[in-house]
PDB file of N, CA and C in Angstrom:
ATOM      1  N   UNK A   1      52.452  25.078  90.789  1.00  0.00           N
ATOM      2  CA  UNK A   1      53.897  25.018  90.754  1.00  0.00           C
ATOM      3  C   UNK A   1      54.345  23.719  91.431  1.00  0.00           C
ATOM      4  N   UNK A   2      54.971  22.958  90.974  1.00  0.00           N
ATOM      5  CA  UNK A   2      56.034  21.580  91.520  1.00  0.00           C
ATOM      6  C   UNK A   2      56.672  22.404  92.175  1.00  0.00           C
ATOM      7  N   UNK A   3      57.089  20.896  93.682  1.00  0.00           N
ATOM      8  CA  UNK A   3      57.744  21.556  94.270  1.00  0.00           C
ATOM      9  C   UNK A   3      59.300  21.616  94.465  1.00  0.00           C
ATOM     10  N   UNK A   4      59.437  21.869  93.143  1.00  0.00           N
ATOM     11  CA  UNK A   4      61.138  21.447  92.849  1.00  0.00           C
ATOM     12  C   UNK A   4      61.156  23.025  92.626  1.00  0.00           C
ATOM     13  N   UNK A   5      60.506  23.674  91.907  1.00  0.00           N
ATOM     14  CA  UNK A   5      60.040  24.649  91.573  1.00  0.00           C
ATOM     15  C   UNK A   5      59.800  25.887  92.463  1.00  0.00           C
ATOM     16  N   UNK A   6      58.904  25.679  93.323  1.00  0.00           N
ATOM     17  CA  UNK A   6      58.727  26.308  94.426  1.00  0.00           C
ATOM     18  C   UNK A   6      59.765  26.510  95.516  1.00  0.00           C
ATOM     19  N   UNK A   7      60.977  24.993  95.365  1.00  0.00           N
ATOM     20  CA  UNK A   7      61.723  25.738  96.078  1.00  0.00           C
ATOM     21  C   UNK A   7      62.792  26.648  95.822  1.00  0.00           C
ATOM     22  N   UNK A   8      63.183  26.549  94.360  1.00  0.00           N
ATOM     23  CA  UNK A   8      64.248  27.052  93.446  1.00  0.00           C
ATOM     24  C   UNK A   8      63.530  29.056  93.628  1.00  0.00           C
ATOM     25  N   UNK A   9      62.211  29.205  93.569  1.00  0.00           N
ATOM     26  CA  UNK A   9      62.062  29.972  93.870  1.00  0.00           C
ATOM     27  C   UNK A   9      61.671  30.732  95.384  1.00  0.00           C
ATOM     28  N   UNK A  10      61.687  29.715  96.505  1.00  0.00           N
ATOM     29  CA  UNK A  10      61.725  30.348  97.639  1.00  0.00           C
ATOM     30  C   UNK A  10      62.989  30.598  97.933  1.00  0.00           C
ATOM     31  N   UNK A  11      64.086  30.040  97.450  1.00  0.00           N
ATOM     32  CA  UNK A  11      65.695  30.135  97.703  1.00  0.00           C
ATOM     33  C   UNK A  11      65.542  31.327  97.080  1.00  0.00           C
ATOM     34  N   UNK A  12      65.240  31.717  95.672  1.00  0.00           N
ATOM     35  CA  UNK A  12      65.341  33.123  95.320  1.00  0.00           C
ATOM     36  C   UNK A  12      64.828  34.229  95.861  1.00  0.00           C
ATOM     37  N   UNK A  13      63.221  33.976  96.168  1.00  0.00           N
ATOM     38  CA  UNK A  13      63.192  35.025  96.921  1.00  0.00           C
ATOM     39  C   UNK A  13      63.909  35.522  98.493  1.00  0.00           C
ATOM     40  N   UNK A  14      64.180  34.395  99.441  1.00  0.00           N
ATOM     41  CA  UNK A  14      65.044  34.440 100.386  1.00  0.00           C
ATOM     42  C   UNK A  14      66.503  35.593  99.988  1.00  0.00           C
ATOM     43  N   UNK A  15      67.180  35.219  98.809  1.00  0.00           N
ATOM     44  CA  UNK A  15      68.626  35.483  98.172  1.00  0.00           C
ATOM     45  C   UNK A  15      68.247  36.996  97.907  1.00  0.00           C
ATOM     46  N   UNK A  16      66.664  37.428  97.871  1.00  0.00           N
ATOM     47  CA  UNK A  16      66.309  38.814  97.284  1.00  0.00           C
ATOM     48  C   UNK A  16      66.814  39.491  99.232  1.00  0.00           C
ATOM     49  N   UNK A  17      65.678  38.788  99.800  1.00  0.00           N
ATOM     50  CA  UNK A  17      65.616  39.795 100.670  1.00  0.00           C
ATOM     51  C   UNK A  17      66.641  39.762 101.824  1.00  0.00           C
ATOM     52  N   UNK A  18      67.270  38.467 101.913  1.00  0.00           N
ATOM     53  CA  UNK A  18      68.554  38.832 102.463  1.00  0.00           C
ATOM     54  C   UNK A  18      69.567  39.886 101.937  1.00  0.00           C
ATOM     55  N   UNK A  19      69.179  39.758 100.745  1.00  0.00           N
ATOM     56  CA  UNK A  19      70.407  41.178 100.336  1.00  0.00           C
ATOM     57  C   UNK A  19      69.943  42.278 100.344  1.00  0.00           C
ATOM     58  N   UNK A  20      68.322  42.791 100.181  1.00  0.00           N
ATOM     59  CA  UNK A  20      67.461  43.573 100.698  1.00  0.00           C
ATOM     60  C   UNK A  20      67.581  44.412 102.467  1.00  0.00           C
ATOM     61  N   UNK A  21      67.618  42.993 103.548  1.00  0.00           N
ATOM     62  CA  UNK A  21      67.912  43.556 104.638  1.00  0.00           C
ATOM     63  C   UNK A  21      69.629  43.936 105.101  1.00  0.00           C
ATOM     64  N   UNK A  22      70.818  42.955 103.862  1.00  0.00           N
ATOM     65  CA  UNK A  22      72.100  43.704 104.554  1.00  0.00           C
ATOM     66  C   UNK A  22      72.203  44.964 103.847  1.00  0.00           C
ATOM     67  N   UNK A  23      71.618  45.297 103.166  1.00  0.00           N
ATOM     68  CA  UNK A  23      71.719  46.605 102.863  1.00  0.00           C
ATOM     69  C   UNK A  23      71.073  47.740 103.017  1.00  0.00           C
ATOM     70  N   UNK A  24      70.112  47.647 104.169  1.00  0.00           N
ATOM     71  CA  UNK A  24      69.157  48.036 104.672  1.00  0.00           C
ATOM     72  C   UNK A  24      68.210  48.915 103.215  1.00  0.00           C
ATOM     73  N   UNK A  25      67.884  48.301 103.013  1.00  0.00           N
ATOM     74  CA  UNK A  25      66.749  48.183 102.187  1.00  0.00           C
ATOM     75  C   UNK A  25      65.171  48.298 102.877  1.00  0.00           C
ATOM     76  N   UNK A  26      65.340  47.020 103.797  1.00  0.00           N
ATOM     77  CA  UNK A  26      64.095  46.635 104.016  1.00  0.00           C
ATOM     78  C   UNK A  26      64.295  46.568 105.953  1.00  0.00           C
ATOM     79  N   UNK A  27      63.553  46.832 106.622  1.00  0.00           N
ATOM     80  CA  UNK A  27      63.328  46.580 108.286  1.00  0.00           C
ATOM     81  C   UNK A  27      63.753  45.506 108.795  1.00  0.00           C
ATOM     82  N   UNK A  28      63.063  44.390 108.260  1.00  0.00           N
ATOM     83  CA  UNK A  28      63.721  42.897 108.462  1.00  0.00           C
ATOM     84  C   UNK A  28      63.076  42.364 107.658  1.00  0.00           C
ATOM     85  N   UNK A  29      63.616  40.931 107.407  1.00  0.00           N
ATOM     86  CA  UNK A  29      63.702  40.085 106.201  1.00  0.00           C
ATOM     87  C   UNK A  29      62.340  39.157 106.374  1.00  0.00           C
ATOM     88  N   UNK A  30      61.685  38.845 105.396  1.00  0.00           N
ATOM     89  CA  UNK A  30      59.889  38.907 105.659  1.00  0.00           C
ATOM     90  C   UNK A  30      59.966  37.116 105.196  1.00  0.00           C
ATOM     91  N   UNK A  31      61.103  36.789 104.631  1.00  0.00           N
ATOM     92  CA  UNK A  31      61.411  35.577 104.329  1.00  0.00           C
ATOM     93  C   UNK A  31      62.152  34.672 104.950  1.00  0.00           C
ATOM     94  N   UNK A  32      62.753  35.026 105.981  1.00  0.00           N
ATOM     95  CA  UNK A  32      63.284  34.390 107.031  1.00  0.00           C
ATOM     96  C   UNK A  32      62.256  33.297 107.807  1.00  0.00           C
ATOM     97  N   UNK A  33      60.947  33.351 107.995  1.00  0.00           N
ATOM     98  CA  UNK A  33      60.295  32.409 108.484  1.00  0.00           C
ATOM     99  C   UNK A  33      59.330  31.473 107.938  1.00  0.00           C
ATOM    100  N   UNK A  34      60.230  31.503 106.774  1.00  0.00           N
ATOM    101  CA  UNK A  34      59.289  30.250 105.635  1.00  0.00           C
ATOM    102  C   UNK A  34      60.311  29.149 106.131  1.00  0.00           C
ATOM    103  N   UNK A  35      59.140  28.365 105.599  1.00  0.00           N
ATOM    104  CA  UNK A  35      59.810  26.604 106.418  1.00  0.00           C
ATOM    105  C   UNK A  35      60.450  26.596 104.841  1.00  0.00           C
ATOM    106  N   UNK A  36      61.337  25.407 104.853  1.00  0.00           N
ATOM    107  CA  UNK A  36      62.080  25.003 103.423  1.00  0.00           C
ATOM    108  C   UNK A  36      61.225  24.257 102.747  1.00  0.00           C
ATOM    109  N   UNK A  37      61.010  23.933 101.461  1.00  0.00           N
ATOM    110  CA  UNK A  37      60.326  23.048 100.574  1.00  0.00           C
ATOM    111  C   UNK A  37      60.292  22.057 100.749  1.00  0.00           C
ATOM    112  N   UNK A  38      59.866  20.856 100.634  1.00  0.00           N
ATOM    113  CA  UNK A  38      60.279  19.863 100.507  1.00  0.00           C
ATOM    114  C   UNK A  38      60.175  18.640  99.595  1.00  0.00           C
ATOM    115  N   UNK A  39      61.020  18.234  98.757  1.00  0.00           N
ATOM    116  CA  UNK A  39      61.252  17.886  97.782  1.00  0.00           C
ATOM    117  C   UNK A  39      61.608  17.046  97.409  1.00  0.00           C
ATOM    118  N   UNK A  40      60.677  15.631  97.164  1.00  0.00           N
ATOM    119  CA  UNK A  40      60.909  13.944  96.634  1.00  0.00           C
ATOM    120  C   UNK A  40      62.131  14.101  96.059  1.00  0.00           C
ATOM    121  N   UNK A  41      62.966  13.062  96.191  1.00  0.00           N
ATOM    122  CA  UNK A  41      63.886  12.722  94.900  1.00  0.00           C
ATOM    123  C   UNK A  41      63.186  11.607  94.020  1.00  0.00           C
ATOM    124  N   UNK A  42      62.716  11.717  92.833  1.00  0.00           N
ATOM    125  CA  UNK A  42      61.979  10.909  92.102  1.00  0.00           C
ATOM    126  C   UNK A  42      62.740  10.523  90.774  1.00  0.00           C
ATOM    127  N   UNK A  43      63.098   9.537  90.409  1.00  0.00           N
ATOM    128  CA  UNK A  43      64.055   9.268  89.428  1.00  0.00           C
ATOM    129  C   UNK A  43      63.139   9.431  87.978  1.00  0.00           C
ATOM    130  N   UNK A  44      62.807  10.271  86.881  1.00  0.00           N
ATOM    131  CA  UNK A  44      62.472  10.072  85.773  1.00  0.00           C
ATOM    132  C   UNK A  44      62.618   8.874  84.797  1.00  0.00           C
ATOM    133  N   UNK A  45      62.125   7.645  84.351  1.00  0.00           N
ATOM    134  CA  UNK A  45      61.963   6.742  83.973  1.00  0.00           C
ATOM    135  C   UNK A  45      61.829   6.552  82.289  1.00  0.00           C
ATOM    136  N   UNK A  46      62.827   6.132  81.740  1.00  0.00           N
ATOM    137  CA  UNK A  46      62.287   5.995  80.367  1.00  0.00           C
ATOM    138  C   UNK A  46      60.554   5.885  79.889  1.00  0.00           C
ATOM    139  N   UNK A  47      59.950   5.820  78.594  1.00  0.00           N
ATOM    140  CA  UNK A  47      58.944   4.751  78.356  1.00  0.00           C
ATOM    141  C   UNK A  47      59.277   3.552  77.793  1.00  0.00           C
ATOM    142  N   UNK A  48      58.301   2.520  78.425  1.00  0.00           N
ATOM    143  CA  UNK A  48      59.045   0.927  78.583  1.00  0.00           C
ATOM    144  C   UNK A  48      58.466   0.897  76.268  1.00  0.00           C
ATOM    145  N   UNK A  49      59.047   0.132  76.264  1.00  0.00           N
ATOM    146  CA  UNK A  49      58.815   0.071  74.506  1.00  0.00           C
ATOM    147  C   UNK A  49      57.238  -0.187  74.130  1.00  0.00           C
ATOM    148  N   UNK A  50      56.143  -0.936  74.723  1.00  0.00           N
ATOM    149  CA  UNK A  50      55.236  -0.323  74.595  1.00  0.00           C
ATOM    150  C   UNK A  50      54.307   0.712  74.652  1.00  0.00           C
ATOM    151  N   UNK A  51      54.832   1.368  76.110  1.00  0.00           N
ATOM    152  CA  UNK A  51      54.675   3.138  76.263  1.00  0.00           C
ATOM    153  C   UNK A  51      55.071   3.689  74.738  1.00  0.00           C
ATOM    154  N   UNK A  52      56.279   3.329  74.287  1.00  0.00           N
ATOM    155  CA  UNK A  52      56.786   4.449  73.397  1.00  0.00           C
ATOM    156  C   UNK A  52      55.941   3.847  71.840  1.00  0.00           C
ATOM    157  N   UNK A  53      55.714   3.411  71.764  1.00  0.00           N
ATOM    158  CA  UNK A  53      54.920   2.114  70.459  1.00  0.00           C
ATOM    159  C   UNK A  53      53.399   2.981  70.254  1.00  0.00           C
ATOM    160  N   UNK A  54      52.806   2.568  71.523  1.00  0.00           N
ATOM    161  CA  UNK A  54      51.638   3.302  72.308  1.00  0.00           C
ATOM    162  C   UNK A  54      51.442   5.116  71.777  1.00  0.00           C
ATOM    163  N   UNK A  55      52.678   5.499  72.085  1.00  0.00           N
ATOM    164  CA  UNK A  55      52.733   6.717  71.581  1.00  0.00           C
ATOM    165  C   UNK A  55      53.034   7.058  70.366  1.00  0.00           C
ATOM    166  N   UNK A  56      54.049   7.070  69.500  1.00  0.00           N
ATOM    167  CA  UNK A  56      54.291   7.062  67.888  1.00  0.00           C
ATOM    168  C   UNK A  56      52.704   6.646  66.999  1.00  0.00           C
ATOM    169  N   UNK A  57      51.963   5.504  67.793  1.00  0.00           N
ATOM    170  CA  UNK A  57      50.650   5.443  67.201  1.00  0.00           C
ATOM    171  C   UNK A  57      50.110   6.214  67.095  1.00  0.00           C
ATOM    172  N   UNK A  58      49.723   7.203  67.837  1.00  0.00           N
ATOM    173  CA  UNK A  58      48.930   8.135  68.184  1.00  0.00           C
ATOM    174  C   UNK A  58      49.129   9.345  67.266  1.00  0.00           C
ATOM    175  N   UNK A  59      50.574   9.478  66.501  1.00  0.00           N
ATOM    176  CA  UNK A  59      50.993  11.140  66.074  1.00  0.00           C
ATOM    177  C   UNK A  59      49.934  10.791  64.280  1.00  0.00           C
ATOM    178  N   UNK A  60      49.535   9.830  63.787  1.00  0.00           N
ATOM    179  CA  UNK A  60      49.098  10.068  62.503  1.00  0.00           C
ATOM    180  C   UNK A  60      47.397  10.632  63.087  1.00  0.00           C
ATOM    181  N   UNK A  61      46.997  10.189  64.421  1.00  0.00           N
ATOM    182  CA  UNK A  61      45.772  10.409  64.548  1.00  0.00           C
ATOM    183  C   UNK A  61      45.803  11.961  64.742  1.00  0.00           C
ATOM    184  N   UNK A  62      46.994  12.619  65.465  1.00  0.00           N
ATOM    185  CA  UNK A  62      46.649  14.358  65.315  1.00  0.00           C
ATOM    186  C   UNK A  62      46.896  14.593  64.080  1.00  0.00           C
ATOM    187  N   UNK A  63      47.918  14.372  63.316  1.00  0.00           N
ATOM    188  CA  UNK A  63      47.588  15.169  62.084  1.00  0.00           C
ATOM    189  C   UNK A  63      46.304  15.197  61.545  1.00  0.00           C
ATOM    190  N   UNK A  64      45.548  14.244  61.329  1.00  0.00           N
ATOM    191  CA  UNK A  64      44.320  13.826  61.006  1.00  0.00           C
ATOM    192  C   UNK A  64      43.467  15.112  61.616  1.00  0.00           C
ATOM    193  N   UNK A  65      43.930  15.035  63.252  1.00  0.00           N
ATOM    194  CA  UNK A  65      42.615  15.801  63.536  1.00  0.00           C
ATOM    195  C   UNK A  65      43.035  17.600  63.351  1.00  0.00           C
ATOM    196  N   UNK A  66      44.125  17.596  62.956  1.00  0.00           N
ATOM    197  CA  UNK A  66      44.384  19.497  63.197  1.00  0.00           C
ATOM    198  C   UNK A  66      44.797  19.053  61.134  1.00  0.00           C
ATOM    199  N   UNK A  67      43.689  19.402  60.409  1.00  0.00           N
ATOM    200  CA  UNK A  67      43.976  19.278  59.258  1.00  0.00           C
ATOM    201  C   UNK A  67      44.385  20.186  58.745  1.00  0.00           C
ATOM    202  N   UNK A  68      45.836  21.345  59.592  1.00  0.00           N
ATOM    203  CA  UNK A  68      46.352  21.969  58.405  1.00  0.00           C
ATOM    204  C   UNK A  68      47.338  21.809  57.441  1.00  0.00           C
ATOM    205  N   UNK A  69      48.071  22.697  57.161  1.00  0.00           N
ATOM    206  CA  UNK A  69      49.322  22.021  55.524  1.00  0.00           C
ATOM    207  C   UNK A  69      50.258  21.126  56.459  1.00  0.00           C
ATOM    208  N   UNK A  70      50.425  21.771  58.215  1.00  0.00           N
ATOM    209  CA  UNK A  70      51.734  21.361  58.078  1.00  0.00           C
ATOM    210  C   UNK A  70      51.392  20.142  58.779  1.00  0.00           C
ATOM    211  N   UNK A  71      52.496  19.157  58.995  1.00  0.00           N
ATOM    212  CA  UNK A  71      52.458  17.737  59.258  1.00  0.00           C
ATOM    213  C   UNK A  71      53.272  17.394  60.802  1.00  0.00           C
ATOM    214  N   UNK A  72      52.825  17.906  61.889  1.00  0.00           N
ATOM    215  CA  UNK A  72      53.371  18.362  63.457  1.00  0.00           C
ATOM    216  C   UNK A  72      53.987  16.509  64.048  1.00  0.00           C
ATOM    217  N   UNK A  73      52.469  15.862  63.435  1.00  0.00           N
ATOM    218  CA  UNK A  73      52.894  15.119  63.520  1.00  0.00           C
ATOM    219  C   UNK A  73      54.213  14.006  63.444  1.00  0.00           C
ATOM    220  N   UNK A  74      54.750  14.015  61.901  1.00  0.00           N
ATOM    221  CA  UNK A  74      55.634  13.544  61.444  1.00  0.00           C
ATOM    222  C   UNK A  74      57.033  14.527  62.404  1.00  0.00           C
ATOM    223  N   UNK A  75      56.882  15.431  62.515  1.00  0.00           N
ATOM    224  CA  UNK A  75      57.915  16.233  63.712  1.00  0.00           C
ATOM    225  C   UNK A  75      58.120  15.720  64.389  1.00  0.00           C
ATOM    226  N   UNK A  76      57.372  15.717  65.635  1.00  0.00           N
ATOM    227  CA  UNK A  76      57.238  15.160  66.523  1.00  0.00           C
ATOM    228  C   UNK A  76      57.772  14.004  66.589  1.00  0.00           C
ATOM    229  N   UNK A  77      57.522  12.712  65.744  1.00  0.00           N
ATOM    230  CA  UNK A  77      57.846  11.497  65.360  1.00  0.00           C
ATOM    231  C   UNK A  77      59.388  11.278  65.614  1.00  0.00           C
ATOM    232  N   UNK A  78      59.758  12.258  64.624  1.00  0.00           N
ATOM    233  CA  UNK A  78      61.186  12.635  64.185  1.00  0.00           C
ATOM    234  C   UNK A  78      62.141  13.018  65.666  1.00  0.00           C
ATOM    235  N   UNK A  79      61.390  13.791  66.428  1.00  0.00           N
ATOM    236  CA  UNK A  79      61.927  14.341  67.599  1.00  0.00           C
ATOM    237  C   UNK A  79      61.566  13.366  68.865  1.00  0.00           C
ATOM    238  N   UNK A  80      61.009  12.966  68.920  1.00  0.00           N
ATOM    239  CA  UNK A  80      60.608  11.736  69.710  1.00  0.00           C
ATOM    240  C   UNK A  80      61.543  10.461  69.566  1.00  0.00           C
ATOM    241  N   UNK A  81      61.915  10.036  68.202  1.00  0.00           N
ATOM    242  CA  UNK A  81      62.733   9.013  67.968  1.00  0.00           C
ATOM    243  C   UNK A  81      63.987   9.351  68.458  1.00  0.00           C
ATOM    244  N   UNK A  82      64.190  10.227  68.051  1.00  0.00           N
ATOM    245  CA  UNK A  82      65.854  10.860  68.240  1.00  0.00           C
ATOM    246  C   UNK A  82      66.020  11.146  69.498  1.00  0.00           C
ATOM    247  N   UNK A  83      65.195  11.742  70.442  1.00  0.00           N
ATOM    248  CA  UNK A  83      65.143  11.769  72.029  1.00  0.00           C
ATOM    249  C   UNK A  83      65.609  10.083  72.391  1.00  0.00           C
ATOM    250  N   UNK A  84      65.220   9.547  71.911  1.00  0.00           N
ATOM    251  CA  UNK A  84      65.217   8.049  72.352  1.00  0.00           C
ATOM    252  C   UNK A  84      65.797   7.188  71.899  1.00  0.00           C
ATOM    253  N   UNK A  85      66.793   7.531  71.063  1.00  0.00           N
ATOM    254  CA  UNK A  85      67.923   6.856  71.051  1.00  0.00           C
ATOM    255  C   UNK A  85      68.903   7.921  70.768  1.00  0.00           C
ATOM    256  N   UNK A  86      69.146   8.547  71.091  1.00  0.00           N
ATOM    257  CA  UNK A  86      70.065   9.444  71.559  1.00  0.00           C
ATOM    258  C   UNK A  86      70.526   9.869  72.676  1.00  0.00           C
ATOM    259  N   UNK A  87      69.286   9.540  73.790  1.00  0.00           N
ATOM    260  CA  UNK A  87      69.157   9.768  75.137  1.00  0.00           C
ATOM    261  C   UNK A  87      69.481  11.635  75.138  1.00  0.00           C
ATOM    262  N   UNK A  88      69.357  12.336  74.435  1.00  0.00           N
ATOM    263  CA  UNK A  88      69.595  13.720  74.634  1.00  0.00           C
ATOM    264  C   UNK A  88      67.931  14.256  75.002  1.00  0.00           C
ATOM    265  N   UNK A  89      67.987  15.395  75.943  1.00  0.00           N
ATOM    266  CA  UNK A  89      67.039  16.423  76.128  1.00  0.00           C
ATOM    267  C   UNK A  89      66.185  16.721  75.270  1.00  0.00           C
ATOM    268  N   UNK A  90      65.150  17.271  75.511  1.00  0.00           N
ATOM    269  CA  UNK A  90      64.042  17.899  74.090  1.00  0.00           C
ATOM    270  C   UNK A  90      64.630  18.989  73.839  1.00  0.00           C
ATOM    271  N   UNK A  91      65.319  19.929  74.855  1.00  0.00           N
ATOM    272  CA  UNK A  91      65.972  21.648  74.329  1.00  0.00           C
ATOM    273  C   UNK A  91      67.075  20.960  73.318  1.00  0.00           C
ATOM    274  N   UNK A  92      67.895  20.390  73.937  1.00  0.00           N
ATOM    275  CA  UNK A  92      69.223  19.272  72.933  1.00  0.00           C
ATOM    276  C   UNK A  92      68.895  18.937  71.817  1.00  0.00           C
ATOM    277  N   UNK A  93      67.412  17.948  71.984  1.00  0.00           N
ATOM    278  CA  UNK A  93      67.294  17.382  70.655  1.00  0.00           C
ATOM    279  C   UNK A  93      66.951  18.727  69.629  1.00  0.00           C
ATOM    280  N   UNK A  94      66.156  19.844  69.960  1.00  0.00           N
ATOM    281  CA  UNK A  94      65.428  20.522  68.592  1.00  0.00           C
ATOM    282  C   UNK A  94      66.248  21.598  68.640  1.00  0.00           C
ATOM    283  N   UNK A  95      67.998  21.402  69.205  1.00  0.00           N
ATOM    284  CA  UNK A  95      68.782  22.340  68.772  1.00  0.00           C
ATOM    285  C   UNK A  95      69.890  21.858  67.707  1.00  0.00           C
ATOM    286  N   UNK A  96      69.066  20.527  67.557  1.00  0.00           N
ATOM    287  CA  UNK A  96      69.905  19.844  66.592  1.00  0.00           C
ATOM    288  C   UNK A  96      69.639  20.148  65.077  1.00  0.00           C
ATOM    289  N   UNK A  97      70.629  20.518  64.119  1.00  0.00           N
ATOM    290  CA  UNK A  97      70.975  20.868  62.782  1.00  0.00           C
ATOM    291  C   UNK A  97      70.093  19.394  62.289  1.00  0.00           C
ATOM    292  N   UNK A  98      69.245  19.760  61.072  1.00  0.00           N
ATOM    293  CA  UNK A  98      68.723  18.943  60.136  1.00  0.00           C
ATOM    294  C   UNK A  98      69.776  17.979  59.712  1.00  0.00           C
ATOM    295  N   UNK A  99      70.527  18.576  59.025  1.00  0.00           N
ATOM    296  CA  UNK A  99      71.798  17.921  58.732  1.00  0.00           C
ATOM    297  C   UNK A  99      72.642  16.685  59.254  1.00  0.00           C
ATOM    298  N   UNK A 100      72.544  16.976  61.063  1.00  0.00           N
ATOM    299  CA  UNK A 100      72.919  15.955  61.883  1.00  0.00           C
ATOM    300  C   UNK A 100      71.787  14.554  62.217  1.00  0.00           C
ATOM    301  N   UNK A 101      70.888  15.313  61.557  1.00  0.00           N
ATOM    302  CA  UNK A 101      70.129  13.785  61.845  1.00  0.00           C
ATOM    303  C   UNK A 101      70.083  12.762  60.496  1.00  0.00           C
TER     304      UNK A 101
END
């Protein structure tokens, strides 16, 4: 687990058992003596245009190697481009209508 992750879920479990002990649920709260996460701020970075060059190369070599009907590759391609100049999300991009592209 990342620890962006780990802490989104130690806040949750904390949020469990604090409401666990005001409602006496529980004796005392078993999460009260976890230290907090701690958690880089790390800025996510485009790929520089040979990163992304680098990669698009690569999608004819899987189709090649997973030889079934369908073509994941050329997907991918499709969804990869559009991530990247669109600057939208991967959930964003493949909630996008055929139509709109």
């Amino acid at each position: 687990m990342g620890a962006r992750t780990q802490a989104i879920f130690q806040g949750r479990l904390q949020e469990f058992f604090g409401w666990a002990y005001d409602t006496e649920r529980v004796d005392r709260d078993p999460s009260a003596s976890l230290r907090p996460t701690k958690v880089k701020s790390e800025e996510t970075m485009p790929l520089t245009p040979q990163q992304f060059e680098k990669l698009l190369a690569r999608l004819p070599k899987y189709d090649a190697a997973n030889s079934g009907s369908r073509q994941y590759g050329k997907q991918l391609r499709s969804l990869f481009v559009t991530m990247r100049w669109t600057r939208l999300r991967i959930g964003d991009a493949l909630m996008l209508a055929r139509s709109a592209l």
